[in-house]
N, C-alpha and C. Protein backbone atom coordinates (compact mmCIF):
# COMPACT_ATOMS: atom_id res chain seq x y z
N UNK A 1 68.95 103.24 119.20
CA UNK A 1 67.54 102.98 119.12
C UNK A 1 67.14 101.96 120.17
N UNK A 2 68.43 101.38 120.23
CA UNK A 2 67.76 99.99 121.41
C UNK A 2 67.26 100.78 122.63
N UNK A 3 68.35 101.68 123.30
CA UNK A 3 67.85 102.25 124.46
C UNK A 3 67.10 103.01 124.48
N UNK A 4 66.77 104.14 123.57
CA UNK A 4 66.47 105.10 123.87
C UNK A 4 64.85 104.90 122.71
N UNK A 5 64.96 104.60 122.06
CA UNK A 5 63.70 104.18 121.33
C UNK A 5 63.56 105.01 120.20
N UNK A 6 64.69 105.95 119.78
CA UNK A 6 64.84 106.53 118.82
C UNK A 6 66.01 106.75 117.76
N UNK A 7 64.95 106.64 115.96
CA UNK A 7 66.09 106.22 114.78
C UNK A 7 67.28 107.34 114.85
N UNK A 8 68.19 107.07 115.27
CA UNK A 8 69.28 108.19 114.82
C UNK A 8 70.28 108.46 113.24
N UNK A 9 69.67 107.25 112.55
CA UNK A 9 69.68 106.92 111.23
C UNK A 9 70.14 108.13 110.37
N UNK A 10 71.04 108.39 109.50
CA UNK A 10 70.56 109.35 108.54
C UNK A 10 71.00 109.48 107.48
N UNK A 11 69.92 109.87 106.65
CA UNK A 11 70.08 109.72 105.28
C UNK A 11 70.21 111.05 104.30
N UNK A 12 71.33 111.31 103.33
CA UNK A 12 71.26 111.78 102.40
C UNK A 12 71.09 111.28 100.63
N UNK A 13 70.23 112.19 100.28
CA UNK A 13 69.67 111.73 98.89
C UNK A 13 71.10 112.82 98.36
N UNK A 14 71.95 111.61 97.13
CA UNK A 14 73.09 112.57 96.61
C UNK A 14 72.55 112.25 94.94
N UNK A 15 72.93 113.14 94.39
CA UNK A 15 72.76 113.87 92.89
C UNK A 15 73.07 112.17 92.02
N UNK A 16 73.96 111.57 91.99
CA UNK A 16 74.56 110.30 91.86
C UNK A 16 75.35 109.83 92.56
N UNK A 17 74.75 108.29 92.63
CA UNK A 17 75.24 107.48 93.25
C UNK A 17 77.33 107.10 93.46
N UNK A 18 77.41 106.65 94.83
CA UNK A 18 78.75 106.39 94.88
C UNK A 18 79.16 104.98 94.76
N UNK A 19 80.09 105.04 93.70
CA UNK A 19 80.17 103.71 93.43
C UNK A 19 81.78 103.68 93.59
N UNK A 20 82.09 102.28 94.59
CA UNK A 20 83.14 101.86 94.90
C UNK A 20 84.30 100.66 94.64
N UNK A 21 85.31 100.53 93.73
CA UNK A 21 85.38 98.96 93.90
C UNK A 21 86.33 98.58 95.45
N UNK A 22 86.02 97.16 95.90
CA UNK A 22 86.92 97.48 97.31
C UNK A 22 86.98 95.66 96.66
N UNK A 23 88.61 95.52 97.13
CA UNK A 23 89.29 94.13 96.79
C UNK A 23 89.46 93.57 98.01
N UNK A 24 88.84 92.03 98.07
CA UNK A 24 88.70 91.44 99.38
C UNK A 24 89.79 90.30 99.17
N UNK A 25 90.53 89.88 99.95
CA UNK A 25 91.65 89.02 100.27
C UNK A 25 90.50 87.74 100.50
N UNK A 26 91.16 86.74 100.17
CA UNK A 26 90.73 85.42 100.04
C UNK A 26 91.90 84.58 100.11
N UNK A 27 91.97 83.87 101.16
CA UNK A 27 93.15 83.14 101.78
C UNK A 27 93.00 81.75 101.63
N UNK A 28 93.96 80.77 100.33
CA UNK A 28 94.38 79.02 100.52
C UNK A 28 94.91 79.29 102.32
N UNK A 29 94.60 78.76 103.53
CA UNK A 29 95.35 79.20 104.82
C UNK A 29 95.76 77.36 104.42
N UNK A 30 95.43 76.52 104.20
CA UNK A 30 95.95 75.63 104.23
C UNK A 30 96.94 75.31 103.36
N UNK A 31 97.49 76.02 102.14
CA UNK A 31 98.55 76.31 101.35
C UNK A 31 99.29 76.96 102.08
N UNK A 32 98.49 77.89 102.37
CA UNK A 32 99.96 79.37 103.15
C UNK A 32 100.67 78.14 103.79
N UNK A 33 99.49 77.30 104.91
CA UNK A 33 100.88 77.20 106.23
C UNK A 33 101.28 76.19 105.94
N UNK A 34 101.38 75.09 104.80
CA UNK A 34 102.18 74.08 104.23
C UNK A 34 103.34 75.33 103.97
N UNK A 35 103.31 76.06 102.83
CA UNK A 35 104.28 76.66 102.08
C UNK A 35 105.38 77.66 102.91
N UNK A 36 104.39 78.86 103.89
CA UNK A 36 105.19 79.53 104.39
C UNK A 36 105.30 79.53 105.98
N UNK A 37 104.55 78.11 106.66
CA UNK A 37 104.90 77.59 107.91
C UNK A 37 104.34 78.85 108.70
N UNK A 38 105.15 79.59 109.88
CA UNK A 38 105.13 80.89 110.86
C UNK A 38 104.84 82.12 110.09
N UNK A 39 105.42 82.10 108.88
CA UNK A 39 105.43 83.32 108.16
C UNK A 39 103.88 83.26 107.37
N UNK A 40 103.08 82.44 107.14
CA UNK A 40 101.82 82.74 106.65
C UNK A 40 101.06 83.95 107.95
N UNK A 41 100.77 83.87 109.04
CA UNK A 41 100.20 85.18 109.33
C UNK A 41 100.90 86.55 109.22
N UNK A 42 102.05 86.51 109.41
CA UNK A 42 103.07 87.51 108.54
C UNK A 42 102.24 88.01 107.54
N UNK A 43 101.98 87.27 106.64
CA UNK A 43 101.97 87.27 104.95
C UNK A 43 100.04 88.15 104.96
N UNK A 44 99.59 87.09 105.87
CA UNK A 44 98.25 87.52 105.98
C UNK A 44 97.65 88.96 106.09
N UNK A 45 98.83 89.27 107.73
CA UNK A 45 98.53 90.85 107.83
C UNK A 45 99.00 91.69 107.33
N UNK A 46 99.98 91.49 106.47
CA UNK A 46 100.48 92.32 105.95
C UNK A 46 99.57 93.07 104.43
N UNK A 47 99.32 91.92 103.70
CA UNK A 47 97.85 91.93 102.66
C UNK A 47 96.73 92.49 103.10
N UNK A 48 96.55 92.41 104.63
CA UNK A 48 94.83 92.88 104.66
C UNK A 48 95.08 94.35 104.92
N UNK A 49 96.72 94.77 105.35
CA UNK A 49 96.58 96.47 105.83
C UNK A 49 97.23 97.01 104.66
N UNK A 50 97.26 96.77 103.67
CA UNK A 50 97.63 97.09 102.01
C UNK A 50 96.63 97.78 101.87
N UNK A 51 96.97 99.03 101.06
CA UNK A 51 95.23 100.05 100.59
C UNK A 51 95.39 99.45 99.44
N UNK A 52 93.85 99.89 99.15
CA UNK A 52 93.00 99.20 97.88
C UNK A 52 93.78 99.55 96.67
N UNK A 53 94.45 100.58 96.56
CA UNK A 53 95.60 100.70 95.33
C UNK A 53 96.73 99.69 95.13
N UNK A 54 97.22 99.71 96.40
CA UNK A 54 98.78 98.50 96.26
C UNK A 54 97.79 96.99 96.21
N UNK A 55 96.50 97.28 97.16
CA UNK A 55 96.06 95.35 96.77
C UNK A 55 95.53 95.44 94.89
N UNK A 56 95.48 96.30 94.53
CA UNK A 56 94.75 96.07 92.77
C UNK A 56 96.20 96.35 92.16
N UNK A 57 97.38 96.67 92.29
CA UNK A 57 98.99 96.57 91.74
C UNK A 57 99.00 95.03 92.19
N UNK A 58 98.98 94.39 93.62
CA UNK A 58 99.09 93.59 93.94
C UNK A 58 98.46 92.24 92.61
N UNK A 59 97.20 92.46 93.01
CA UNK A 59 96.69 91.76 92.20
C UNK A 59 96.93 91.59 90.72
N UNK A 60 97.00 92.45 90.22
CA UNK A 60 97.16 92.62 88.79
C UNK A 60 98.80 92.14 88.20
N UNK A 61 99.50 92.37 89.37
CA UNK A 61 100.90 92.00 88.99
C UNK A 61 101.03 90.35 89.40
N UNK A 62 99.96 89.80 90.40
CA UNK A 62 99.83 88.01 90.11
C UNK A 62 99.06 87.67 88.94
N UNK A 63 97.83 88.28 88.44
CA UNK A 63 97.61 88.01 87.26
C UNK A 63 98.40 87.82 86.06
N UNK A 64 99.15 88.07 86.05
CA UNK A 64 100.17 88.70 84.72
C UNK A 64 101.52 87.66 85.30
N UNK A 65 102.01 87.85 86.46
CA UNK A 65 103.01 87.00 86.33
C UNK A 65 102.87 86.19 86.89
N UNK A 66 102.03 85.41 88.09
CA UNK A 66 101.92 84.42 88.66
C UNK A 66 102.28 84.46 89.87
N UNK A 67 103.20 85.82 90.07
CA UNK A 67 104.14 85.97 91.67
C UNK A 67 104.56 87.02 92.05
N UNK A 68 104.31 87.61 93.62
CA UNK A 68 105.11 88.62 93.73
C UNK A 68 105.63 88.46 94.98
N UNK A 69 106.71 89.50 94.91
CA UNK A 69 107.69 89.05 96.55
C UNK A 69 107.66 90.30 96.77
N UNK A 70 107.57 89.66 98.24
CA UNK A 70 107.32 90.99 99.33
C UNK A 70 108.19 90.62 100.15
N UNK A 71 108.31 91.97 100.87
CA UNK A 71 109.27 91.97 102.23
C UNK A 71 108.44 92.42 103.53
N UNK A 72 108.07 91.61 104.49
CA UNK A 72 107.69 91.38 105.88
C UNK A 72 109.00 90.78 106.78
N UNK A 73 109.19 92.28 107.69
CA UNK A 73 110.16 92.07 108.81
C UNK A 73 110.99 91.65 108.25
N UNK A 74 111.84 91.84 107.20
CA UNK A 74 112.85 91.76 107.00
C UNK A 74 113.60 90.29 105.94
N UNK A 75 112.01 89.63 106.15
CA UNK A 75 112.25 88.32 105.46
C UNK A 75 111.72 88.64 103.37
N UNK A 76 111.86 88.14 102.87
CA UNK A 76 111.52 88.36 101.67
C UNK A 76 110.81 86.99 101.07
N UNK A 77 109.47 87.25 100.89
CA UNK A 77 108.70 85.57 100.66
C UNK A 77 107.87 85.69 99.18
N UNK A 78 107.47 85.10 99.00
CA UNK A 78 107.20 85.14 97.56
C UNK A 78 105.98 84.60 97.90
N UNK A 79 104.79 85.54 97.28
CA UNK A 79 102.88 85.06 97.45
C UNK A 79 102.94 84.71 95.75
N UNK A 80 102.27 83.11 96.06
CA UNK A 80 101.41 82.61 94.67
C UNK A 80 100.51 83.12 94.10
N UNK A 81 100.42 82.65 92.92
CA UNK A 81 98.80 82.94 92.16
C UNK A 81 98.34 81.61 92.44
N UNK A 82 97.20 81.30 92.79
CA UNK A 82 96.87 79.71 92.90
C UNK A 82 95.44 79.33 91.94
């Protein structure tokens, strides 16, 4: 629209609405890099390219126990519940 001066916008009207839940990562970064030093961005990207199924297992299995360990590159680190 900027250039050309026209909405290319488009909209469909659907029967009912789509409703999504999507789980957003929220990072202590000042815990991580006390706790896991080099390996907190490890830890980071590895969580944000998790699909929304393994991050709600993810989640649900720190709810319940407080901890889960993962394996990034070979190292095996353990993410808090905080």
């Amino acid at each position: 629209m900027k250039h050309s001066g026209t909405d290319f916008h488009m909209n469909r009207k659907l029967d009912s609405p789509i409703v999504e839940q999507k789980i957003f990562e929220k990072f202590e970064k000042g815990l991580m890099g006390k706790a896991l030093k080099k390996d907190a961005q490890l830890v980071t990207k590895y969580i944000t390219e998790l699909s929304e199924a393994e991050k709600l297992e993810m989640k649900n299995k720190l709810e319940s126990d407080g901890n889960v360990n993962i394996n990034v590159d070979g190292k095996n680190l353990e993410v808090l519940n905080t």
